[in-house]
PDB file of N, CA and C in Angstrom:
ATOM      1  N   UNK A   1     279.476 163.126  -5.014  1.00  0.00           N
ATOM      2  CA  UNK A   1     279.400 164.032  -3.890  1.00  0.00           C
ATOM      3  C   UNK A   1     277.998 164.629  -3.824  1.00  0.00           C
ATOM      4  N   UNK A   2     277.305 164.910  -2.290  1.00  0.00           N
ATOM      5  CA  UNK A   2     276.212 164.991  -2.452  1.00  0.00           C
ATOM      6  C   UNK A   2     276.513 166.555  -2.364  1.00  0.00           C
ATOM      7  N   UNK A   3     275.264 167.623  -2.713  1.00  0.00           N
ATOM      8  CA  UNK A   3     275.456 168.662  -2.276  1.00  0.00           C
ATOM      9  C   UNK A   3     274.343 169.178  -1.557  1.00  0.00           C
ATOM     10  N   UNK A   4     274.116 169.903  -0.952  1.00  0.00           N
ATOM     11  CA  UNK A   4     272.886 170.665  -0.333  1.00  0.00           C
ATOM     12  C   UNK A   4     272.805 171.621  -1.291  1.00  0.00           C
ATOM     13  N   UNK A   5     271.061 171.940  -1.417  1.00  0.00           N
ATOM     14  CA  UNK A   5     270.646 173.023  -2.233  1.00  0.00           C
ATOM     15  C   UNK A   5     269.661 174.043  -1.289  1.00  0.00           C
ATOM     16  N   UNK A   6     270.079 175.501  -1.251  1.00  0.00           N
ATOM     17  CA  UNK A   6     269.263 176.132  -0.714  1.00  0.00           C
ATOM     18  C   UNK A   6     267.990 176.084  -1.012  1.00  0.00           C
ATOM     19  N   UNK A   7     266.644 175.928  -0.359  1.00  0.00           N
ATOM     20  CA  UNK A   7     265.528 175.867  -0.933  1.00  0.00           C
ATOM     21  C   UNK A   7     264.565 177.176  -0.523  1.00  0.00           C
ATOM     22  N   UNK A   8     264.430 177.937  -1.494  1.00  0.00           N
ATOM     23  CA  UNK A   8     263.894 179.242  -0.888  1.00  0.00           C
ATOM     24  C   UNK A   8     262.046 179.075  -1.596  1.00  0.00           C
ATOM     25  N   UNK A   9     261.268 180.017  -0.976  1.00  0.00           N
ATOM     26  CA  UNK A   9     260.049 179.738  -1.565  1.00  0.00           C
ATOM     27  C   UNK A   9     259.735 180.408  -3.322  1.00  0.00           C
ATOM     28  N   UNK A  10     259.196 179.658  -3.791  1.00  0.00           N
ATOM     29  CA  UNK A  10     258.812 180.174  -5.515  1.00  0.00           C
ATOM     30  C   UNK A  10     257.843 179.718  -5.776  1.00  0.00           C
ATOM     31  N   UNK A  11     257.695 180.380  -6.922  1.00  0.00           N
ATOM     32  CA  UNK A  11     256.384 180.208  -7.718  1.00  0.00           C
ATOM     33  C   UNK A  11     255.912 178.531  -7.655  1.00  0.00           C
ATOM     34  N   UNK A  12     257.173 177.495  -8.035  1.00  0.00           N
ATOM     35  CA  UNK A  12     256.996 176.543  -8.329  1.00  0.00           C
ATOM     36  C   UNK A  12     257.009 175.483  -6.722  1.00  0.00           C
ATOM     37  N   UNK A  13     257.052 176.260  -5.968  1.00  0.00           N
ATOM     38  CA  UNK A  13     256.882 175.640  -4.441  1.00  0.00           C
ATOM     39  C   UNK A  13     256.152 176.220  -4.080  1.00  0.00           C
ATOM     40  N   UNK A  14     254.714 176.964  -4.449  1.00  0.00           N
ATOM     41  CA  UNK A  14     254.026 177.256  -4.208  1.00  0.00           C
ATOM     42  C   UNK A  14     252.869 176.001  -4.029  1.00  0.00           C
ATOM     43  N   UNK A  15     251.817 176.556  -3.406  1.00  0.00           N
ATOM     44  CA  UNK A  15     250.581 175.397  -2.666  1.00  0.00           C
ATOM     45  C   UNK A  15     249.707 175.174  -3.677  1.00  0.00           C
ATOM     46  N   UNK A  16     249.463 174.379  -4.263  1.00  0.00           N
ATOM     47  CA  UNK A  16     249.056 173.814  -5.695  1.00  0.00           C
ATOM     48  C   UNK A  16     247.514 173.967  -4.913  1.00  0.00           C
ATOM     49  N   UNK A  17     246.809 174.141  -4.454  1.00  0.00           N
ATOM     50  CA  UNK A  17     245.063 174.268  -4.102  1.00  0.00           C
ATOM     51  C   UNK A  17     245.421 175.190  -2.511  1.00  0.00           C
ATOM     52  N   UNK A  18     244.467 175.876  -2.434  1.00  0.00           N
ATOM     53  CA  UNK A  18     244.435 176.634  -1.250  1.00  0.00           C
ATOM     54  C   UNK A  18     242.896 176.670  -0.683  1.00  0.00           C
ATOM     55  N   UNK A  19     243.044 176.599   0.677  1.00  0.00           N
ATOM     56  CA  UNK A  19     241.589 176.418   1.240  1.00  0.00           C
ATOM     57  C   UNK A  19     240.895 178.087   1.015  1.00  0.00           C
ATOM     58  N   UNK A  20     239.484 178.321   1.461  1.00  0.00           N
ATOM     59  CA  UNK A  20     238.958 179.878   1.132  1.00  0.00           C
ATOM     60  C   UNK A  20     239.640 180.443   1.839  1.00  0.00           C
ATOM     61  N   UNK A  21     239.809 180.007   3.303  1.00  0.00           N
ATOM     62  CA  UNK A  21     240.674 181.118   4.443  1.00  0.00           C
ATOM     63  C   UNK A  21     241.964 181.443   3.820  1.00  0.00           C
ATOM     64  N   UNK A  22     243.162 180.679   2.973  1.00  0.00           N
ATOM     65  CA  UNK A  22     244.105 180.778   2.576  1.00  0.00           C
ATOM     66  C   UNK A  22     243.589 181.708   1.538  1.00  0.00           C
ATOM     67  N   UNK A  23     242.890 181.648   0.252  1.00  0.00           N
ATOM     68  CA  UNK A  23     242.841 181.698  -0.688  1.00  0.00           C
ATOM     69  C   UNK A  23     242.189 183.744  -0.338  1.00  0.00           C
ATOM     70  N   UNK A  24     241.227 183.410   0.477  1.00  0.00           N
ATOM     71  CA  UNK A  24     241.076 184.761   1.180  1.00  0.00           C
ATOM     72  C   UNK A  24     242.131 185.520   1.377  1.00  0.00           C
ATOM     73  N   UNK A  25     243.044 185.194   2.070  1.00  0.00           N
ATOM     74  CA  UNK A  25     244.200 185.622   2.780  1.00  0.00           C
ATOM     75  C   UNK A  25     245.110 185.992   1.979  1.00  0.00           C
ATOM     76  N   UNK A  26     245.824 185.421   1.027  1.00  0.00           N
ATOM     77  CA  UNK A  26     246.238 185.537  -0.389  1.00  0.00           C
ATOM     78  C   UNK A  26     245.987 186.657  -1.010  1.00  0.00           C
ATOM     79  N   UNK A  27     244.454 186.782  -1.004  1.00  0.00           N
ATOM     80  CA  UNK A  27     243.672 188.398  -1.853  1.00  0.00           C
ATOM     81  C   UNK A  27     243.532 189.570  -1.050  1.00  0.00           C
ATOM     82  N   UNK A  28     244.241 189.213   0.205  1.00  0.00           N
ATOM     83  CA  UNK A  28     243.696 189.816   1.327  1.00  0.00           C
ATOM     84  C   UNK A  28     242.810 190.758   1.609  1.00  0.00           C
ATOM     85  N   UNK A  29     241.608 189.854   1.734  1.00  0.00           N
ATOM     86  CA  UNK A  29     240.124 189.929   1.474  1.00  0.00           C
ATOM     87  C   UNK A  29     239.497 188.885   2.856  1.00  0.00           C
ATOM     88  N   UNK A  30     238.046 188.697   2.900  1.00  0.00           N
ATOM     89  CA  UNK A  30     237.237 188.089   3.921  1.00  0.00           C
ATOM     90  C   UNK A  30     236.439 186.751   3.377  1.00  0.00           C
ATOM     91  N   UNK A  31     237.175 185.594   3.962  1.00  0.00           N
ATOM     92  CA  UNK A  31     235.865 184.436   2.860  1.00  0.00           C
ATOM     93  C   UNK A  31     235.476 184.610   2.596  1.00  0.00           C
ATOM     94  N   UNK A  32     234.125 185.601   3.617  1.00  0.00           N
ATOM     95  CA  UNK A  32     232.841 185.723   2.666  1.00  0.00           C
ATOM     96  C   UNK A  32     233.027 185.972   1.287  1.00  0.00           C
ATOM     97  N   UNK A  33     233.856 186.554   0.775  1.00  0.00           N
ATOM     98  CA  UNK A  33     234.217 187.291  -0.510  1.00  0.00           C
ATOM     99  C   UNK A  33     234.631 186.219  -1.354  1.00  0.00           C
ATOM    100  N   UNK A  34     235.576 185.361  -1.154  1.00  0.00           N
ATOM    101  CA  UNK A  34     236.004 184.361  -1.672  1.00  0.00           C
ATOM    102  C   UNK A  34     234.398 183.423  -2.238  1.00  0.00           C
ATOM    103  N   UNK A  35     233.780 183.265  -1.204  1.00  0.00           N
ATOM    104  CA  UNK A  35     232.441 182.506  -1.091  1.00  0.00           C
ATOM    105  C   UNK A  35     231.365 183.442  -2.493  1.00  0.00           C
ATOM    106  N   UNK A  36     231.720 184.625  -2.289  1.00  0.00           N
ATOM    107  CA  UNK A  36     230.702 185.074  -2.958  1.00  0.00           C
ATOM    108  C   UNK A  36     231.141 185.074  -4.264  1.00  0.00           C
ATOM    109  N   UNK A  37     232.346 185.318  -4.511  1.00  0.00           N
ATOM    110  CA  UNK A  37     233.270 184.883  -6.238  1.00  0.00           C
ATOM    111  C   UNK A  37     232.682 183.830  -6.814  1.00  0.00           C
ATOM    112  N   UNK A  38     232.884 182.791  -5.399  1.00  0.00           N
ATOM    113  CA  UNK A  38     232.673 181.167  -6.332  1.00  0.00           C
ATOM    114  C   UNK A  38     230.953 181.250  -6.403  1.00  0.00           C
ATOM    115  N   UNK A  39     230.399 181.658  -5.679  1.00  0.00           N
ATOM    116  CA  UNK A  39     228.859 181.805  -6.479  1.00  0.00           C
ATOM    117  C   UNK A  39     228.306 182.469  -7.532  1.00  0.00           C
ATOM    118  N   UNK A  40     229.094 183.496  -7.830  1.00  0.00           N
ATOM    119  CA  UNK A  40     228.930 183.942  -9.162  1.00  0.00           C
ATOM    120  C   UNK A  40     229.588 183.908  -9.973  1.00  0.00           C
ATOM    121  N   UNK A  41     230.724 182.937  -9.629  1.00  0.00           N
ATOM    122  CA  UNK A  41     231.146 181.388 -10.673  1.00  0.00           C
ATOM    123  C   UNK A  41     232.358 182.449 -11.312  1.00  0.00           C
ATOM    124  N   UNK A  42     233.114 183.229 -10.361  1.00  0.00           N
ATOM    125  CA  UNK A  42     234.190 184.236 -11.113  1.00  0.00           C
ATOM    126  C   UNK A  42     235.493 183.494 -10.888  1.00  0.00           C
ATOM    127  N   UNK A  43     235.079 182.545  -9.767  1.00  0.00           N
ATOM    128  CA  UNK A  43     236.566 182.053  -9.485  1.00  0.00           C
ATOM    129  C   UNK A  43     236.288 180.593  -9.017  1.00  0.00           C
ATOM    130  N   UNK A  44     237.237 179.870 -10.012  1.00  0.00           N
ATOM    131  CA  UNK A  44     237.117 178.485 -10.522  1.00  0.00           C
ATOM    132  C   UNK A  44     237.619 177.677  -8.745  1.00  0.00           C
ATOM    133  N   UNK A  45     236.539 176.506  -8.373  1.00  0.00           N
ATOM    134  CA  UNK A  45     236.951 175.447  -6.834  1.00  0.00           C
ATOM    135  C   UNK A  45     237.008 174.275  -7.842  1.00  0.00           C
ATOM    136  N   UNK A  46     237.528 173.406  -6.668  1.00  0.00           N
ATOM    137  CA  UNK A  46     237.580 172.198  -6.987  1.00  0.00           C
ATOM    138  C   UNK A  46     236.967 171.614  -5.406  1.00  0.00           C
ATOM    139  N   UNK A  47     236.615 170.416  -5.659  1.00  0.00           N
ATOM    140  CA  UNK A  47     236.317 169.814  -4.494  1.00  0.00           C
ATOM    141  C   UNK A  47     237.081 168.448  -4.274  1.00  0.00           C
ATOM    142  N   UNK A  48     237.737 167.947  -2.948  1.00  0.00           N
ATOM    143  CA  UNK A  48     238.487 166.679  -2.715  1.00  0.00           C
ATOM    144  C   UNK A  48     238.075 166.355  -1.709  1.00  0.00           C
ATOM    145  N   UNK A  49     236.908 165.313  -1.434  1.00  0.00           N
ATOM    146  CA  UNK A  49     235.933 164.962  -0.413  1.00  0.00           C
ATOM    147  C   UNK A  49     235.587 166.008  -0.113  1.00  0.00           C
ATOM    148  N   UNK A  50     235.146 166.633   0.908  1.00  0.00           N
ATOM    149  CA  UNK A  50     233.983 167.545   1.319  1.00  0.00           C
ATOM    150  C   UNK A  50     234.618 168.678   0.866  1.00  0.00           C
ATOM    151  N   UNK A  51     236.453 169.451   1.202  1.00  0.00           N
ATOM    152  CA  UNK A  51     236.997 170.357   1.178  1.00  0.00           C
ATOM    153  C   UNK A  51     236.626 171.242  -0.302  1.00  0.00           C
ATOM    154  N   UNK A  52     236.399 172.667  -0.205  1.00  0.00           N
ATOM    155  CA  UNK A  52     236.116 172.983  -1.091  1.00  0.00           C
ATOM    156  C   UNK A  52     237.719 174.091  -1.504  1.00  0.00           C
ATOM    157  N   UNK A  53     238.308 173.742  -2.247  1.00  0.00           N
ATOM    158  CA  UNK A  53     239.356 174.024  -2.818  1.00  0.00           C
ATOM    159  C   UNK A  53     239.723 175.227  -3.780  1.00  0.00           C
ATOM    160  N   UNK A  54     240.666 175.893  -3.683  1.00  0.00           N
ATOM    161  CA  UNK A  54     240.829 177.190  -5.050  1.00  0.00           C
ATOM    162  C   UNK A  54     242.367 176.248  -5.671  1.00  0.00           C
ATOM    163  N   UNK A  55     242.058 176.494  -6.598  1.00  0.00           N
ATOM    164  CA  UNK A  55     243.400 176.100  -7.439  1.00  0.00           C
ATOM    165  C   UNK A  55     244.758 176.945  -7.657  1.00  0.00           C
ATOM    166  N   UNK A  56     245.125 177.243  -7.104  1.00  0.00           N
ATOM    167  CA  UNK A  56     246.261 178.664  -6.992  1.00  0.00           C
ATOM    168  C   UNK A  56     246.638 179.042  -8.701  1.00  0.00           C
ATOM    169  N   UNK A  57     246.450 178.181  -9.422  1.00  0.00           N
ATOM    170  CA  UNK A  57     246.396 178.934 -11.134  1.00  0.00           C
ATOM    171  C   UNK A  57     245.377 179.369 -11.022  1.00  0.00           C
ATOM    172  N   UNK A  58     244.199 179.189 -10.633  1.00  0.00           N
ATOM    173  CA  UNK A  58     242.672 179.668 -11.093  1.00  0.00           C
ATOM    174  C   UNK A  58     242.651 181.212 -10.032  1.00  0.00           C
ATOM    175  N   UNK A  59     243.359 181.030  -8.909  1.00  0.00           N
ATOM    176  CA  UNK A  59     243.051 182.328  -7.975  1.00  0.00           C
ATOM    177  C   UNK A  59     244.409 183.476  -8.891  1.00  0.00           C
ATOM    178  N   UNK A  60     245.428 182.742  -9.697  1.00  0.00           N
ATOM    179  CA  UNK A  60     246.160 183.587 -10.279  1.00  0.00           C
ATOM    180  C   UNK A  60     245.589 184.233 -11.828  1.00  0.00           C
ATOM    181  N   UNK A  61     244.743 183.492 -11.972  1.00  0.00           N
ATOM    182  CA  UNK A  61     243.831 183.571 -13.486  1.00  0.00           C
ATOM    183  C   UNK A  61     242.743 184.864 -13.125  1.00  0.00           C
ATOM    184  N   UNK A  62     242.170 184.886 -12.070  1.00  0.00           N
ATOM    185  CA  UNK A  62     241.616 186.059 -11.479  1.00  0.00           C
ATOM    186  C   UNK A  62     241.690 186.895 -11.290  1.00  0.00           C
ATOM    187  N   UNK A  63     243.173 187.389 -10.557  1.00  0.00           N
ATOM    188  CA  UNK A  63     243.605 188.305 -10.751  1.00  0.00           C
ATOM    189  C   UNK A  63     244.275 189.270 -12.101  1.00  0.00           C
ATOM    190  N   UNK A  64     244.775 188.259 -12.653  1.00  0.00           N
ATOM    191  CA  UNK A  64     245.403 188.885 -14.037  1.00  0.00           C
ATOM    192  C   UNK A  64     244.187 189.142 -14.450  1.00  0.00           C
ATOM    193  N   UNK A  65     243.116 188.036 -15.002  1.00  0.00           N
ATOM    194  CA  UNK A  65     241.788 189.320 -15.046  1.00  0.00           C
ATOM    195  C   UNK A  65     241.315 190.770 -14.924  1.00  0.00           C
ATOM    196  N   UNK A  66     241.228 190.720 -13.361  1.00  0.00           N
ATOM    197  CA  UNK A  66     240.957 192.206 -13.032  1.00  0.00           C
ATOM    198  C   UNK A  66     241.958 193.000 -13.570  1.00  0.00           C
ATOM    199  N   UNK A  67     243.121 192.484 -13.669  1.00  0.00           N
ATOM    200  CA  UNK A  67     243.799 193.658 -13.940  1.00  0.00           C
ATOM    201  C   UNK A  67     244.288 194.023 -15.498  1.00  0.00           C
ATOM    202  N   UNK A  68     243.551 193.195 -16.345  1.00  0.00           N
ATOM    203  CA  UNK A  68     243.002 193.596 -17.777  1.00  0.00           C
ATOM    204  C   UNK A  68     241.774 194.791 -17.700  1.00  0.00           C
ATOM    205  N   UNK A  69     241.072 193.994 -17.438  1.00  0.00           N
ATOM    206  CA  UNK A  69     239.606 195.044 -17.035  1.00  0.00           C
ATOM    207  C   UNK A  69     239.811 196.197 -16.642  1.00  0.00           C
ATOM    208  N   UNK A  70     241.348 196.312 -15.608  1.00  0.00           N
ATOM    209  CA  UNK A  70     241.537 197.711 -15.003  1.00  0.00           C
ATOM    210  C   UNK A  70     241.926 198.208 -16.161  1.00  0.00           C
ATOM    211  N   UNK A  71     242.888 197.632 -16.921  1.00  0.00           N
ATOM    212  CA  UNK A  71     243.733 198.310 -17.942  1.00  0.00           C
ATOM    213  C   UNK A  71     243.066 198.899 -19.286  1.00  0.00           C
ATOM    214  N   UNK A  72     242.474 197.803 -19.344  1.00  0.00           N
ATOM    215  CA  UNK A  72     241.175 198.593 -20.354  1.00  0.00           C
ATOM    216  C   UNK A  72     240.020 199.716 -19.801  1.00  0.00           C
ATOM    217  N   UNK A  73     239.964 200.082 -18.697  1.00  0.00           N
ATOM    218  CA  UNK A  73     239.179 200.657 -18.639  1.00  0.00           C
ATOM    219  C   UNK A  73     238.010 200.832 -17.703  1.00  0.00           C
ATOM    220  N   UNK A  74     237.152 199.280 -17.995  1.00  0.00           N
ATOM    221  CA  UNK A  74     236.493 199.427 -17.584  1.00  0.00           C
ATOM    222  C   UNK A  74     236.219 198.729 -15.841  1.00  0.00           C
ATOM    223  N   UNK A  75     234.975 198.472 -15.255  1.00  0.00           N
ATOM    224  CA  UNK A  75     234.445 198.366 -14.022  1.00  0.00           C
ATOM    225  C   UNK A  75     234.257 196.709 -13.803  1.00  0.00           C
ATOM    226  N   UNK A  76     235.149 196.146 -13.080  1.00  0.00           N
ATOM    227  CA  UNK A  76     234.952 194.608 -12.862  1.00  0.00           C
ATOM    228  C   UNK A  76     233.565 193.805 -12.272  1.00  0.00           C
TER     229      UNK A  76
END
């Protein structure tokens, strides 16, 4: 017997790479910002032909970051 399974959104149906506008949007923040992370190399891209990519572990690796830094104390 077949069954249907509700499919609701999760962690694990989440978007495995996100473009900057997404990845922006996500932090809800302004590319530019996104743009200026990855130049001072705070937040890990990937590239797949031209598209320049965030890795949704690496934009989640970022955040838990900052929010060590907050917890300790100091100024990110």
């Amino acid at each position: 017997m077949n069954s249907i399974i509700n499919q609701t959104p999760s962690a694990t149906s989440a978007a495995l790479v996100l473009s900057v506008a997404e990845a922006a949007e996500r932090l809800k923040t302004s590319q530019w910002m996104i743009y200026k992370l990855i130049r001072e190399r705070k937040l890990v891209t990937i590239k797949i032909g031209s598209r320049r990519l965030v890795p949704s572990l690496d934009l989640d690796a970022y955040v838990d970051n900052l929010r060590i830094v907050e917890l300790r104390g100091h100024h990110a």
